[in-house]
C-alpha atoms as a PDB file:
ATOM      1  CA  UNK A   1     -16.195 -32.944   0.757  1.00  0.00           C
ATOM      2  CA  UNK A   2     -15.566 -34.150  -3.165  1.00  0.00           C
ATOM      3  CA  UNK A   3     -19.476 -33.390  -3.208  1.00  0.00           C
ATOM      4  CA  UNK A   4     -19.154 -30.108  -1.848  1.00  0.00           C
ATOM      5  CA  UNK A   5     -16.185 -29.103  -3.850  1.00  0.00           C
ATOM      6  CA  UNK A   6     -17.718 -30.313  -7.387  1.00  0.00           C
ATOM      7  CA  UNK A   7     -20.884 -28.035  -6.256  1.00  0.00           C
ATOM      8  CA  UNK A   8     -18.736 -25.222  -5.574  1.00  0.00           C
ATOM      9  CA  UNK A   9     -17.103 -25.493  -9.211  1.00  0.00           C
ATOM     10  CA  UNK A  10     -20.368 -25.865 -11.080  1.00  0.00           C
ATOM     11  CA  UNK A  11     -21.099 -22.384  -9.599  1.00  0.00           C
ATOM     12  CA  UNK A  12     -18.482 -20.927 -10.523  1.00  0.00           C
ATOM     13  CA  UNK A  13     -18.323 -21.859 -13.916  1.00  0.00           C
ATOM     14  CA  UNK A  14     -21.906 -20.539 -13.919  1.00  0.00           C
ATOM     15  CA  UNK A  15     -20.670 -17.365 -12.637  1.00  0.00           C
ATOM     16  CA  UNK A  16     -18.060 -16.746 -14.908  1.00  0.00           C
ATOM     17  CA  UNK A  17     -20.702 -18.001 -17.423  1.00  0.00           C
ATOM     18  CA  UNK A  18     -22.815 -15.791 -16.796  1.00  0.00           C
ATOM     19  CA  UNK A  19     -20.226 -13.038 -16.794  1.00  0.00           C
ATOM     20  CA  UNK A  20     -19.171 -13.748 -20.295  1.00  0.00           C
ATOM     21  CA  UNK A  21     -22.278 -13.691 -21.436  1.00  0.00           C
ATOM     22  CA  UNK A  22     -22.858 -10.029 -19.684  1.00  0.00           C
ATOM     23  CA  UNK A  23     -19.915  -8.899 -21.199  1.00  0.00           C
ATOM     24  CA  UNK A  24     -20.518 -10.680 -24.832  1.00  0.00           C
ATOM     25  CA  UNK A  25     -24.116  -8.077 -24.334  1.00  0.00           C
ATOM     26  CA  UNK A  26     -22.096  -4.907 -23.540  1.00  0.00           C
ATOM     27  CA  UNK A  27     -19.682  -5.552 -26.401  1.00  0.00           C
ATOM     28  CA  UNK A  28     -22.864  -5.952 -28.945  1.00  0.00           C
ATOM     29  CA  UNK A  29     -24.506  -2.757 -27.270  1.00  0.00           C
ATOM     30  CA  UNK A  30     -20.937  -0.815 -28.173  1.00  0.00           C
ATOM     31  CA  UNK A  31     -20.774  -2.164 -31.786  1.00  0.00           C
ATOM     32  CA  UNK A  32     -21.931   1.165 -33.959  1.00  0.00           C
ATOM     33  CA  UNK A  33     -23.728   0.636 -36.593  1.00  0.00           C
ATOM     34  CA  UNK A  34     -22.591   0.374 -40.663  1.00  0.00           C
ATOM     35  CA  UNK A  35     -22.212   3.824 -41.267  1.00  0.00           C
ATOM     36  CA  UNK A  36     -20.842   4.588 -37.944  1.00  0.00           C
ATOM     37  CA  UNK A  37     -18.202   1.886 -38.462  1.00  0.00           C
ATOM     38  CA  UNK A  38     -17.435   3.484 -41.942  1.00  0.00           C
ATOM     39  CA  UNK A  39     -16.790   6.601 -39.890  1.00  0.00           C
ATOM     40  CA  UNK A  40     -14.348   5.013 -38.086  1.00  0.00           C
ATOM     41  CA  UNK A  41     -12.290   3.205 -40.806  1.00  0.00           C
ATOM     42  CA  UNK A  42     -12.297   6.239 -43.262  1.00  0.00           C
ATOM     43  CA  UNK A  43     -10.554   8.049 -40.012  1.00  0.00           C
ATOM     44  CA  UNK A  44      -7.367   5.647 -39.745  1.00  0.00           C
ATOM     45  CA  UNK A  45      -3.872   5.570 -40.896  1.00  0.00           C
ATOM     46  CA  UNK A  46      -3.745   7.280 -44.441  1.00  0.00           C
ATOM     47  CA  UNK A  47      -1.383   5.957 -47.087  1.00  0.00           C
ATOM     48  CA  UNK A  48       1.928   6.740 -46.847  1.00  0.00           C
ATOM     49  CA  UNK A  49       1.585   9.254 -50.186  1.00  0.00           C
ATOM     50  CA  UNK A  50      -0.200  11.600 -48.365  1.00  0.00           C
ATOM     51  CA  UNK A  51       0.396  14.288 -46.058  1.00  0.00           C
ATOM     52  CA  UNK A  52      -1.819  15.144 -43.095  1.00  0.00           C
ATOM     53  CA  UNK A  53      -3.722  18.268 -45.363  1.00  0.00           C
ATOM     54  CA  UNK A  54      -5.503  19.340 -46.967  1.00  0.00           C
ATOM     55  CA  UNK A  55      -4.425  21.905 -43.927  1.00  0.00           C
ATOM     56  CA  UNK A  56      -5.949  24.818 -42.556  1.00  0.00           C
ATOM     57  CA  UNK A  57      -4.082  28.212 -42.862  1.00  0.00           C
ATOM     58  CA  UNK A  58      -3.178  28.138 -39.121  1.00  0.00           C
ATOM     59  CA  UNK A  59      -1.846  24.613 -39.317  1.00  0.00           C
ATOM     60  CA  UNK A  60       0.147  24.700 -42.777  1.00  0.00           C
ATOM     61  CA  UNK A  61       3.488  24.133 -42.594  1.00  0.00           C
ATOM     62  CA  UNK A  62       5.458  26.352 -45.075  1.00  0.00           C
ATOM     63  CA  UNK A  63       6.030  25.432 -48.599  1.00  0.00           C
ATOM     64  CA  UNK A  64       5.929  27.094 -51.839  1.00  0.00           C
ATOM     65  CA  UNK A  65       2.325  27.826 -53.044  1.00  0.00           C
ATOM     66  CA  UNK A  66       0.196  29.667 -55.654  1.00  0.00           C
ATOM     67  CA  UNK A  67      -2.407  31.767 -53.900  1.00  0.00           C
ATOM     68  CA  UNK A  68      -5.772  31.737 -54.652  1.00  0.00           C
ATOM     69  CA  UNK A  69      -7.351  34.226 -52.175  1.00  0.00           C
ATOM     70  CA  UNK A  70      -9.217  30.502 -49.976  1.00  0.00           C
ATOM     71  CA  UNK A  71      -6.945  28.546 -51.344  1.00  0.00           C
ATOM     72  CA  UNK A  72      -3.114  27.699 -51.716  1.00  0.00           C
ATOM     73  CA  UNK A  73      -2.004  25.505 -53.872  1.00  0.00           C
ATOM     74  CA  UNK A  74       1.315  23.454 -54.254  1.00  0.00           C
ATOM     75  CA  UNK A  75       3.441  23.779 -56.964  1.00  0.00           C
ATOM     76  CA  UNK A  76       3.474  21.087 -59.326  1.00  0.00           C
ATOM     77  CA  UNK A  77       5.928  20.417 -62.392  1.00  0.00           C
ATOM     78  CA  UNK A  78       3.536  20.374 -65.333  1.00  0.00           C
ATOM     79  CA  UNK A  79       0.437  21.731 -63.273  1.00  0.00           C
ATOM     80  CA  UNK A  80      -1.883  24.014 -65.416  1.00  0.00           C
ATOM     81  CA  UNK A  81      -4.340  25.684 -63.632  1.00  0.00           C
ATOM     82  CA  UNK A  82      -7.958  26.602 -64.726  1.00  0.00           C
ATOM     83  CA  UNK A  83      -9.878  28.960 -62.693  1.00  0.00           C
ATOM     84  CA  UNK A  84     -13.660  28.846 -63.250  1.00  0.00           C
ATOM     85  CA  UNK A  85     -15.877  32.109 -63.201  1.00  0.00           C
ATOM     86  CA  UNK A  86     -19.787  32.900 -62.299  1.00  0.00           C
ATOM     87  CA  UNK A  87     -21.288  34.203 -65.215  1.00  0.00           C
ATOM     88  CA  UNK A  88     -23.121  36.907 -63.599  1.00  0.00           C
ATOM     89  CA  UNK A  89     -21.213  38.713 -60.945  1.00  0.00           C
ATOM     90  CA  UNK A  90     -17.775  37.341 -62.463  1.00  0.00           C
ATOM     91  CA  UNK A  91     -16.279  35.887 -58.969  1.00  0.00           C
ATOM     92  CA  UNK A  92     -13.974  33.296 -59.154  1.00  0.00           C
ATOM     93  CA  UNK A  93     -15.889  29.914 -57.788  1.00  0.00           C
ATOM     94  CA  UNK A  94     -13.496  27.251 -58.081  1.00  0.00           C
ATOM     95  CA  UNK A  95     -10.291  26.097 -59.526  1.00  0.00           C
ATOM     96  CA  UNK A  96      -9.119  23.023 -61.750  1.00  0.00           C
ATOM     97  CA  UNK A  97      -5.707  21.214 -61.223  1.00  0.00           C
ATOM     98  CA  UNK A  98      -4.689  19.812 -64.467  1.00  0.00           C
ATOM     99  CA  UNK A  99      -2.374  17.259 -64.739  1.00  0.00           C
ATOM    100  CA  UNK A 100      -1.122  15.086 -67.713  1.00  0.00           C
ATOM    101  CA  UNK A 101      -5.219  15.380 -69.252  1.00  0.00           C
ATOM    102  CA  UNK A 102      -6.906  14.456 -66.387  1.00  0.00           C
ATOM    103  CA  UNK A 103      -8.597  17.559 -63.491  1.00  0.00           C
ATOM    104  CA  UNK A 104      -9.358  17.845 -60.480  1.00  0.00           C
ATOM    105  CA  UNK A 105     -11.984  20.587 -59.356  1.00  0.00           C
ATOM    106  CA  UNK A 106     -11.243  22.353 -56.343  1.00  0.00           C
ATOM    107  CA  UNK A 107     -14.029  24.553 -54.533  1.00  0.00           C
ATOM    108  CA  UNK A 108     -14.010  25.471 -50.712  1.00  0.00           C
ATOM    109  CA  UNK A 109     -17.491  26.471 -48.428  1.00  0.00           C
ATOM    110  CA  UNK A 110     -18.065  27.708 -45.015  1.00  0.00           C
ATOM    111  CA  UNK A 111     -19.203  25.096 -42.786  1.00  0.00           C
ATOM    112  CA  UNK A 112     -20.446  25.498 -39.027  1.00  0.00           C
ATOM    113  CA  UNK A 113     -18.238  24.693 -35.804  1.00  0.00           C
ATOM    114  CA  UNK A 114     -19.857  21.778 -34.479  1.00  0.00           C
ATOM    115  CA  UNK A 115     -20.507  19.815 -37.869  1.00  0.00           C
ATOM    116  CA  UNK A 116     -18.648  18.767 -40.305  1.00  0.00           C
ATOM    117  CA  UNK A 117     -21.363  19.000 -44.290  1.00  0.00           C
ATOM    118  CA  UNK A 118     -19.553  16.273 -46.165  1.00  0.00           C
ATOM    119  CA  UNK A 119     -22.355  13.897 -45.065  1.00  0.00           C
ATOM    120  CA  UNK A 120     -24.649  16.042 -45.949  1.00  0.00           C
ATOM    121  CA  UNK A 121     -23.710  17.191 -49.209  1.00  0.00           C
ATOM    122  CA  UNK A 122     -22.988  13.404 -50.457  1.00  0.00           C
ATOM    123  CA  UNK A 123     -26.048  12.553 -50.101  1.00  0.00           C
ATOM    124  CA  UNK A 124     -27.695  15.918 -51.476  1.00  0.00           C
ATOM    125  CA  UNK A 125     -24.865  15.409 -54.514  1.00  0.00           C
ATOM    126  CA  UNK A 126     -26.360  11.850 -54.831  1.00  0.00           C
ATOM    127  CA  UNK A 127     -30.411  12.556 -55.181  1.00  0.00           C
ATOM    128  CA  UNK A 128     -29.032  15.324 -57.849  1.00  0.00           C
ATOM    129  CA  UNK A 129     -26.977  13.187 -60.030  1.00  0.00           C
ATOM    130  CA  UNK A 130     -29.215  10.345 -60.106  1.00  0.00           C
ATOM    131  CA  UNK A 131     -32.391  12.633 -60.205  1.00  0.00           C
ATOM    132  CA  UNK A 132     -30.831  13.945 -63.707  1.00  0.00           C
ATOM    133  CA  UNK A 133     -30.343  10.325 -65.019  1.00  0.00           C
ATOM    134  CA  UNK A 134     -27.052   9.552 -63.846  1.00  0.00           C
ATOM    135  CA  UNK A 135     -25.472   7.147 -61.417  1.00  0.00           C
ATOM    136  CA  UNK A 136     -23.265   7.397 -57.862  1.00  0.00           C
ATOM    137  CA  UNK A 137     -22.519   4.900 -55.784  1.00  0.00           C
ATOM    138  CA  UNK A 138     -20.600   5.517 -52.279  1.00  0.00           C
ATOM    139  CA  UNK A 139     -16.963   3.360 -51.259  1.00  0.00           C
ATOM    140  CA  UNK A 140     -14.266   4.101 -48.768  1.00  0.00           C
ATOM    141  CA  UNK A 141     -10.991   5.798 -49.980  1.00  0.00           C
ATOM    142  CA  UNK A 142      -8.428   7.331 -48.442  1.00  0.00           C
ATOM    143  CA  UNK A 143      -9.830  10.269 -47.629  1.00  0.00           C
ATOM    144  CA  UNK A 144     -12.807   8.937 -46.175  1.00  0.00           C
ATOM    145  CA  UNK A 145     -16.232   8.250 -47.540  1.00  0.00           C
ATOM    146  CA  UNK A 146     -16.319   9.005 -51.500  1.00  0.00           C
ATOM    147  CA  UNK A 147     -19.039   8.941 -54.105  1.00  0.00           C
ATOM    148  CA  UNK A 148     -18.180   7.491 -57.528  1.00  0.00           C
ATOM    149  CA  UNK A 149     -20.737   8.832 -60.256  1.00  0.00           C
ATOM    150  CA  UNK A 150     -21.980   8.878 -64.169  1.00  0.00           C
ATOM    151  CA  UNK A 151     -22.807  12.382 -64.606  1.00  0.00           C
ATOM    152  CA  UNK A 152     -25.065  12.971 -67.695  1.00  0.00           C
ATOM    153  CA  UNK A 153     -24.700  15.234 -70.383  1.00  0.00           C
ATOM    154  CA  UNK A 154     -25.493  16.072 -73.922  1.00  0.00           C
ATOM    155  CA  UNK A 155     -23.558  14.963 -76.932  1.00  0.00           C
ATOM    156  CA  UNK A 156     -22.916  17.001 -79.967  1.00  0.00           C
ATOM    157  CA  UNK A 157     -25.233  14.353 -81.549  1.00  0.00           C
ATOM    158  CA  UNK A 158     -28.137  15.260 -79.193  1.00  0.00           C
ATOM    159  CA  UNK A 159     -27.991  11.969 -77.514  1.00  0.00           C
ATOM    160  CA  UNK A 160     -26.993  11.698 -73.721  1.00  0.00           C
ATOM    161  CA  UNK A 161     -23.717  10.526 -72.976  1.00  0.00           C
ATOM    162  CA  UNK A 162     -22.111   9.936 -69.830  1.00  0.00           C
ATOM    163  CA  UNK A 163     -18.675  11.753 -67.688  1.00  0.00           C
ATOM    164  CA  UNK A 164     -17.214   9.530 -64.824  1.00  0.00           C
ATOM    165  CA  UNK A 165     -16.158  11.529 -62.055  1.00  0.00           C
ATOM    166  CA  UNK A 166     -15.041  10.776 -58.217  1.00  0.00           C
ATOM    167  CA  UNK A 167     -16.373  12.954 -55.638  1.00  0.00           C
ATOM    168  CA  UNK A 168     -14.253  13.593 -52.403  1.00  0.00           C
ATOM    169  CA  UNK A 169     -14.720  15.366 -49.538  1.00  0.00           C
ATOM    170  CA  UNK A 170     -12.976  17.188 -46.842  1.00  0.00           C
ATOM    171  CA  UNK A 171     -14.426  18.402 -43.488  1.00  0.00           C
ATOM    172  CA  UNK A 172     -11.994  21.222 -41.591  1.00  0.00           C
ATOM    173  CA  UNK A 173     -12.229  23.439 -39.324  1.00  0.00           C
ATOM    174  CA  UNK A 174     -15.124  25.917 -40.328  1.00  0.00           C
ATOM    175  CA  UNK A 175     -14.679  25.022 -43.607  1.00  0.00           C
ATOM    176  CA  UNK A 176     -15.734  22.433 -46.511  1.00  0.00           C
ATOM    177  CA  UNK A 177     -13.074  21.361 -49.343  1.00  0.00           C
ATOM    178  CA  UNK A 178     -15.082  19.640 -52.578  1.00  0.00           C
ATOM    179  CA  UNK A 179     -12.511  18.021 -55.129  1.00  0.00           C
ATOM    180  CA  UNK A 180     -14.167  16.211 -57.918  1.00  0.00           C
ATOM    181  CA  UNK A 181     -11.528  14.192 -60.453  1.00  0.00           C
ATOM    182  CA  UNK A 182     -12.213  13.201 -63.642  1.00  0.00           C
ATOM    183  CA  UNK A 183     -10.067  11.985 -66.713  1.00  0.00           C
ATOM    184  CA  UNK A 184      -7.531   8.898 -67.103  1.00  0.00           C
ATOM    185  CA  UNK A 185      -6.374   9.513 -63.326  1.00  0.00           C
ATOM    186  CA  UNK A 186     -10.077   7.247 -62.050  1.00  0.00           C
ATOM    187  CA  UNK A 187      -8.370   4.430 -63.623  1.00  0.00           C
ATOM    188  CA  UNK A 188      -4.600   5.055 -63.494  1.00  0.00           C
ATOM    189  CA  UNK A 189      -3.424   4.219 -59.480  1.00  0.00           C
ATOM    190  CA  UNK A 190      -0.125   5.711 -60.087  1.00  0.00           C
ATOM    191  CA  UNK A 191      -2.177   9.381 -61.786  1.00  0.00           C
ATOM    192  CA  UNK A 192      -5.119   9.161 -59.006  1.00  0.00           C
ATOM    193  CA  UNK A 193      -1.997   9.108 -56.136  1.00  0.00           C
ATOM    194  CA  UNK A 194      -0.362  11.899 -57.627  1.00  0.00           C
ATOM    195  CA  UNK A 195      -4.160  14.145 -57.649  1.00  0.00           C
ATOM    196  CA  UNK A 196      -4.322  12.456 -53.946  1.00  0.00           C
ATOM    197  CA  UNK A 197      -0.853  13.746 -52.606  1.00  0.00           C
ATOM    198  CA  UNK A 198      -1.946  17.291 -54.422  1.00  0.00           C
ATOM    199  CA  UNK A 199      -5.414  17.224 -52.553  1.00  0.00           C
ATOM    200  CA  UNK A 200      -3.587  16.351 -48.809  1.00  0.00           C
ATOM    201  CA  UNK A 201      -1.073  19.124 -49.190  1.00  0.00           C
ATOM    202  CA  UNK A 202      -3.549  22.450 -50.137  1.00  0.00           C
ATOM    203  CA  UNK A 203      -4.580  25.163 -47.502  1.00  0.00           C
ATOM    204  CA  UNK A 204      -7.687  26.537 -46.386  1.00  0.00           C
ATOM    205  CA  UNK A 205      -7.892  29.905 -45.975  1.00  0.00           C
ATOM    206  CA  UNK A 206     -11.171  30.281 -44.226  1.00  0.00           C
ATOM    207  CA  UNK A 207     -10.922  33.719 -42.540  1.00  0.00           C
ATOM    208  CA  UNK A 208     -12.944  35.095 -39.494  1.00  0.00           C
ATOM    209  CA  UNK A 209     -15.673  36.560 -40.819  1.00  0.00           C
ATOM    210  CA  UNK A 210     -18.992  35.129 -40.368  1.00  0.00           C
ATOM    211  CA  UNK A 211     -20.354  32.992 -43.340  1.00  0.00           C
ATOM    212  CA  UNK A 212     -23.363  30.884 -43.429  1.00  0.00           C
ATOM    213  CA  UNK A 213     -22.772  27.062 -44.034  1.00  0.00           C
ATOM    214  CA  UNK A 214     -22.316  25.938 -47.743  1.00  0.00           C
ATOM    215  CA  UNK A 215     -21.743  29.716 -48.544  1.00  0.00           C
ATOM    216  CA  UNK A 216     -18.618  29.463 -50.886  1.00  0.00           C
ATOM    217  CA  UNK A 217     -15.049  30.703 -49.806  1.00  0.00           C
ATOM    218  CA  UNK A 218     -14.408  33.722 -52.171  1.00  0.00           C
ATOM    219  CA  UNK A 219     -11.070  32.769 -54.392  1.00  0.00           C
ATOM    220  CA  UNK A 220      -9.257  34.999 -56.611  1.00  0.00           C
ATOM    221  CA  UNK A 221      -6.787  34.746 -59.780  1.00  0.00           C
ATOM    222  CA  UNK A 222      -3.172  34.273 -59.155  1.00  0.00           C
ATOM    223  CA  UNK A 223      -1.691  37.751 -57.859  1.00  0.00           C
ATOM    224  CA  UNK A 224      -5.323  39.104 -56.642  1.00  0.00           C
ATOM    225  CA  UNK A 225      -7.071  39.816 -54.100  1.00  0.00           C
ATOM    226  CA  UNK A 226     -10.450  37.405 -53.661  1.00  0.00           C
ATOM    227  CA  UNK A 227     -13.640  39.675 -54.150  1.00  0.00           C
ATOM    228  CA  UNK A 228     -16.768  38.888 -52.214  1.00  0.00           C
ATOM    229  CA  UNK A 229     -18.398  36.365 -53.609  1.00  0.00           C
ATOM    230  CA  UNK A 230     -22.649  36.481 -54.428  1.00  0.00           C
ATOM    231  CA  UNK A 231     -24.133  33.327 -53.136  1.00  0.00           C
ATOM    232  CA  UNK A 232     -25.083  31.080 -55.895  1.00  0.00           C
ATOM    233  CA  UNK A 233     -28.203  29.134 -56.629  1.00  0.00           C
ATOM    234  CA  UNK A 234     -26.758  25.885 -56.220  1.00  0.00           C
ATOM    235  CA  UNK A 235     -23.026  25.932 -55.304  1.00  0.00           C
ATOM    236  CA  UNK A 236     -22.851  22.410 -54.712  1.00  0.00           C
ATOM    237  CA  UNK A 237     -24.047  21.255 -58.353  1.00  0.00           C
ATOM    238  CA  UNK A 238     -21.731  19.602 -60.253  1.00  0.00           C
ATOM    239  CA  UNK A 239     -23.188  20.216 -63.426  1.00  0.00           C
ATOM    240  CA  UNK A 240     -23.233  23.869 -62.969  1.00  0.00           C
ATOM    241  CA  UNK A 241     -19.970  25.349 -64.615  1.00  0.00           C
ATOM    242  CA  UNK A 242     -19.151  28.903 -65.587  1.00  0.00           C
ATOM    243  CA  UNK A 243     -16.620  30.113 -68.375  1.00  0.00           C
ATOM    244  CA  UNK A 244     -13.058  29.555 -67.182  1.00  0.00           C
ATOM    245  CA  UNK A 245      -9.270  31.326 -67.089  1.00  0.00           C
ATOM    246  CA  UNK A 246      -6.463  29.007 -67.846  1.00  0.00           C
ATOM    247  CA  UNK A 247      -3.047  29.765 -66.203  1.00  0.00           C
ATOM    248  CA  UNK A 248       0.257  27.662 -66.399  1.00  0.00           C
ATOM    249  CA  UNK A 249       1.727  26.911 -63.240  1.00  0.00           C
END
């Protein structure tokens, strides 16, 4: 019988063995992979200074804003507001939060329903800047996945010189938000959590009609009405910029 019952317990521990095993297998077959899991982490809990945004018009809760036609914007003690301008047709393609010397470039695109472009357009963003002799490396912040770059340019001197930016990106719904900061706020926690808070409480204002993806969301100056906007060559390139209006908000 003690024969019989030891026999009994050696299979069982090599059932349950081979159970844990089994399930040790599944687990590894579930793990995704390193950008998956970077997925994943960008999407939890957000710091505490920031609000669920930036919102789309239909899910905005109410609040005091400066409208820009595809975007509304919070009012801010001290904000100054630069909108930027295409050269040729004169649309209004993006606008530039200002805050205590350092800015943070808003634009907003059409995106499709069952994608978000963020992806997409990081990488695209990435090949550019480094293609043009600069530098951009990805990290995680609290937004989600972010690119931190060296964009080139030319000094007065004719020798290249460098402009630190941090590229973040928002996927909605049907739509694409592009902030880029730059100035004393990349190194200043307390300055980058104030541009952060700003970024998480804008609105979207997509509209229904039918745009094709990356096609930019026409904006307008304070107290207009957006005009249709003429697709640009490139949008999405950072070193593109057109003349641009200042207002004080």
């Amino acid at each position: 019988m003690g024969l019989f019952s030891r026999r009994r317990k050696q299979t069982e521990d090599a059932a349950q063995a081979a159970d844990r095993i089994a399930e040790e297998q599944d687990d590894a077959a579930r793990t995704p992979e390193p950008e998956e899991t970077e997925k994943e982490d960008a999407g939890g809990a957000r710091p505490e200074h920031l609000e669920p945004g930036p919102y789309d018009a239909a899910d905005a809760p109410e609040e005091e804003r400066i409208d820009l036609g595809g975007l509304l914007i919070p009012l801010v003690k001290g904000l100054e507001l630069r909108m930027e301008m295409d050269q040729r047709s004169r649309a209004v393609t993006g606008a530039n939060l200002v805050l205590d010397g350092s800015s943070l470039q808003l634009q907003a695109f059409a995106a499709p329903k069952t994608r978000g472009l963020w992806d997409e357009v990081r990488g695209s963003l990435r090949e550019s800047i480094t293609a043009q002799g600069g530098t951009a490396e990805t990290r995680t912040g609290p937004f989600g996945t972010e690119l931190i770059a060296r964009l080139p340019l030319k000094r007065a001197d004719g020798r290249t010189g460098y402009r630190p930016a941090r590229f973040i990106g928002v996927d909605g719904p049907r739509w694409f938000v592009r902030a880029i900061l730059s100035g004393a706020a990349l190194s200043d926690r307390e300055q980058s959590a104030r541009f952060e808070t700003l970024l998480s409480r804008i609105v979207v204002v997509r509209g229904r009609d039918a745009m094709a993806p990356q096609e930019l969301i026409p904006l307008s100056l304070p107290g207009q009405r957006a005009g249709v906007l003429a697709p640009a060559e490139d949008p999405l390139d950072p070193l593109a910029r057109g003349p641009e209006i200042t207002e004080i908000g």
